[in-house]
Protein backbone atom coordinates (compact mmCIF):
# COMPACT_ATOMS: atom_id res chain seq x y z
CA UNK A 1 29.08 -85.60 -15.47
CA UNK A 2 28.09 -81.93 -14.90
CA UNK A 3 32.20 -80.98 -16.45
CA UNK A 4 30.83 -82.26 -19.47
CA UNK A 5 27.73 -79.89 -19.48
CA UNK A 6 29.78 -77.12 -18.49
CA UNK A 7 32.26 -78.12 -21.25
CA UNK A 8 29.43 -78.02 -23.81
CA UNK A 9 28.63 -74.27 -22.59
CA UNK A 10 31.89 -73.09 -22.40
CA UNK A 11 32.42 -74.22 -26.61
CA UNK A 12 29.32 -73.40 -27.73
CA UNK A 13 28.73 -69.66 -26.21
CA UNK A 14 32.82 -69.30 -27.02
CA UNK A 15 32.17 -70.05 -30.62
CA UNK A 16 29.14 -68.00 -31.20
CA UNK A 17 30.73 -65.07 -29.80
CA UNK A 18 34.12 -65.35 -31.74
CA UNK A 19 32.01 -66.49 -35.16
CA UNK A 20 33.52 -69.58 -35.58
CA UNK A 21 30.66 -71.73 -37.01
CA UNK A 22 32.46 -75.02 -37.00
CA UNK A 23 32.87 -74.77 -32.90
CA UNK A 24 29.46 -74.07 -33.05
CA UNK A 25 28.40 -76.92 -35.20
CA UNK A 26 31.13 -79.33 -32.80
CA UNK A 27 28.85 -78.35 -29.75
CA UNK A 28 25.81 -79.38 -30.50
CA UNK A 29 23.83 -82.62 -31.57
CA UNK A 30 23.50 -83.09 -35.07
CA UNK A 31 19.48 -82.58 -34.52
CA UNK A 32 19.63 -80.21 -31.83
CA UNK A 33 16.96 -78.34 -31.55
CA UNK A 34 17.24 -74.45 -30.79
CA UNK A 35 13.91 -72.34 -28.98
CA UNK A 36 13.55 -68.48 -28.14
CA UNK A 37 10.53 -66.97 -26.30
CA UNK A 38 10.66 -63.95 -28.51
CA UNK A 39 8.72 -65.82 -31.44
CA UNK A 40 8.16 -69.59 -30.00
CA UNK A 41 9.87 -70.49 -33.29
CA UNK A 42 12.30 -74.31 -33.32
CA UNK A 43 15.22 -73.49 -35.01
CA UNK A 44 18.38 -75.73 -36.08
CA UNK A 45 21.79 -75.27 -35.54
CA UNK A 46 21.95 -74.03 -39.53
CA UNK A 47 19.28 -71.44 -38.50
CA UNK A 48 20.98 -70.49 -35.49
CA UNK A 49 24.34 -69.70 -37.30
CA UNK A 50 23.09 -67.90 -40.11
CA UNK A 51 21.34 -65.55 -37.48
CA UNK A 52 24.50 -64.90 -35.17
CA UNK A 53 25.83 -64.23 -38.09
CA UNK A 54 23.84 -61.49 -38.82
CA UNK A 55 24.19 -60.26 -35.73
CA UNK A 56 28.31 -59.99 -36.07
CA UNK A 57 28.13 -57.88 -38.72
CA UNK A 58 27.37 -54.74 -36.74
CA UNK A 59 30.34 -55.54 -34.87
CA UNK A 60 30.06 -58.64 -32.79
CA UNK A 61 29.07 -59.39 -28.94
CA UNK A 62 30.45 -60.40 -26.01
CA UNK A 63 28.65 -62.27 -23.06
CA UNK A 64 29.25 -60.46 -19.69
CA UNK A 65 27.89 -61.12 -16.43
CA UNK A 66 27.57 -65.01 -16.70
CA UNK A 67 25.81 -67.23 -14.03
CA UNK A 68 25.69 -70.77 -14.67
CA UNK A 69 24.37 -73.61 -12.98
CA UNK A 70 24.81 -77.14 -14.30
CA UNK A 71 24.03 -80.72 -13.89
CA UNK A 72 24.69 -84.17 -15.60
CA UNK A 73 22.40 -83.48 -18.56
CA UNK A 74 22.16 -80.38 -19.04
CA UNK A 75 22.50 -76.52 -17.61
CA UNK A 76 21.39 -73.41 -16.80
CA UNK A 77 22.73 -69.78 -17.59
CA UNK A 78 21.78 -66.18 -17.12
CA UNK A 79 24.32 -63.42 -19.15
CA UNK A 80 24.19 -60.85 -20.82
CA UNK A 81 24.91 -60.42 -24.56
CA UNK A 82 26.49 -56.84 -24.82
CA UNK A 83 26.37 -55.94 -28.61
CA UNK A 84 28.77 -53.23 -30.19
CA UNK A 85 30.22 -51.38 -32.89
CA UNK A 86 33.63 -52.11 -34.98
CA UNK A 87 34.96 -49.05 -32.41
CA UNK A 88 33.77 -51.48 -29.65
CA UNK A 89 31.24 -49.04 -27.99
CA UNK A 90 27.92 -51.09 -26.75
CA UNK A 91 25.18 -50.31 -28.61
CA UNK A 92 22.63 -52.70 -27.08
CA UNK A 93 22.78 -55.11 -24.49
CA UNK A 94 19.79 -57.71 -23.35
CA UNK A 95 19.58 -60.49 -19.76
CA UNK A 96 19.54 -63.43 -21.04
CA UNK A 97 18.46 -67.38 -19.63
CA UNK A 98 19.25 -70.01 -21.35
CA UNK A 99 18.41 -73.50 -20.63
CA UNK A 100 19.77 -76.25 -22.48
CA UNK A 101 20.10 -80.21 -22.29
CA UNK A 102 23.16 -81.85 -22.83
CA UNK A 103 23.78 -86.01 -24.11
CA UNK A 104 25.76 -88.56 -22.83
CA UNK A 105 28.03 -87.58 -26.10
CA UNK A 106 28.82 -83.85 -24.35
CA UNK A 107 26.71 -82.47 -27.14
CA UNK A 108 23.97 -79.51 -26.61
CA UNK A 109 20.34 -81.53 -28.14
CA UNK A 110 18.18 -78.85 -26.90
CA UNK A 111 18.70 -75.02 -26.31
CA UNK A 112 16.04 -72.67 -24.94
CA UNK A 113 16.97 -69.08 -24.92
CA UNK A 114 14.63 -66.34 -22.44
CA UNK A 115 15.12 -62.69 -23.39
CA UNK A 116 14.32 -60.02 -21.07
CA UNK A 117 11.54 -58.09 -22.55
């Protein structure tokens, strides 16, 4: 049921955006598997939160300008991930397509992430 897939975006890109690490973890397969194009690298969800977390500690991110398309197993989203300062002024911001497939269970298995170069 495509609510489920949209259900599954929704949580996960909520979580990863407000750091909490446990919605992230409730998203997603236990084996999930997590691509970008910037390095070609397979990543877990372990990997994956260790990195956003990182990334919060400049400030955090927000996503902005999301398009999503989705379908029974999966969907498809373009945003973009505005990063900023603890005064809230953007200091970068990068488009963004993600694809991802999505179980039976409402859980993310697969996420590939596209970053504008």
């Amino acid at each position: 049921m495509t609510t489920t897939s949209a259900h599954a975006a929704d949580t996960f890109f909520a979580a990863a955006a407000a750091g909490d690490w446990d919605g992230m973890r409730a998203a997603v397969a236990e084996d999930a598997v997590f691509w970008q194009n910037v390095d070609g690298t397979e990543r877990g969800v372990e990997q994956v939160i260790r990195y956003t977390g990182k990334l919060r500690r400049t400030g955090g991110f927000t996503y902005t300008d999301v398009r999503r398309l989705v379908a029974d197993d999966g969907f498809c989203e373009q945003h973009t991930v505005r990063f900023h300062d603890a005064d809230g002024t953007t200091t970068a911001e990068y488009a963004v397509c993600v694809v991802a497939r999505v179980d039976g269970a409402g859980l993310i298995t697969r996420l590939d992430e596209y970053l504008a170069g």
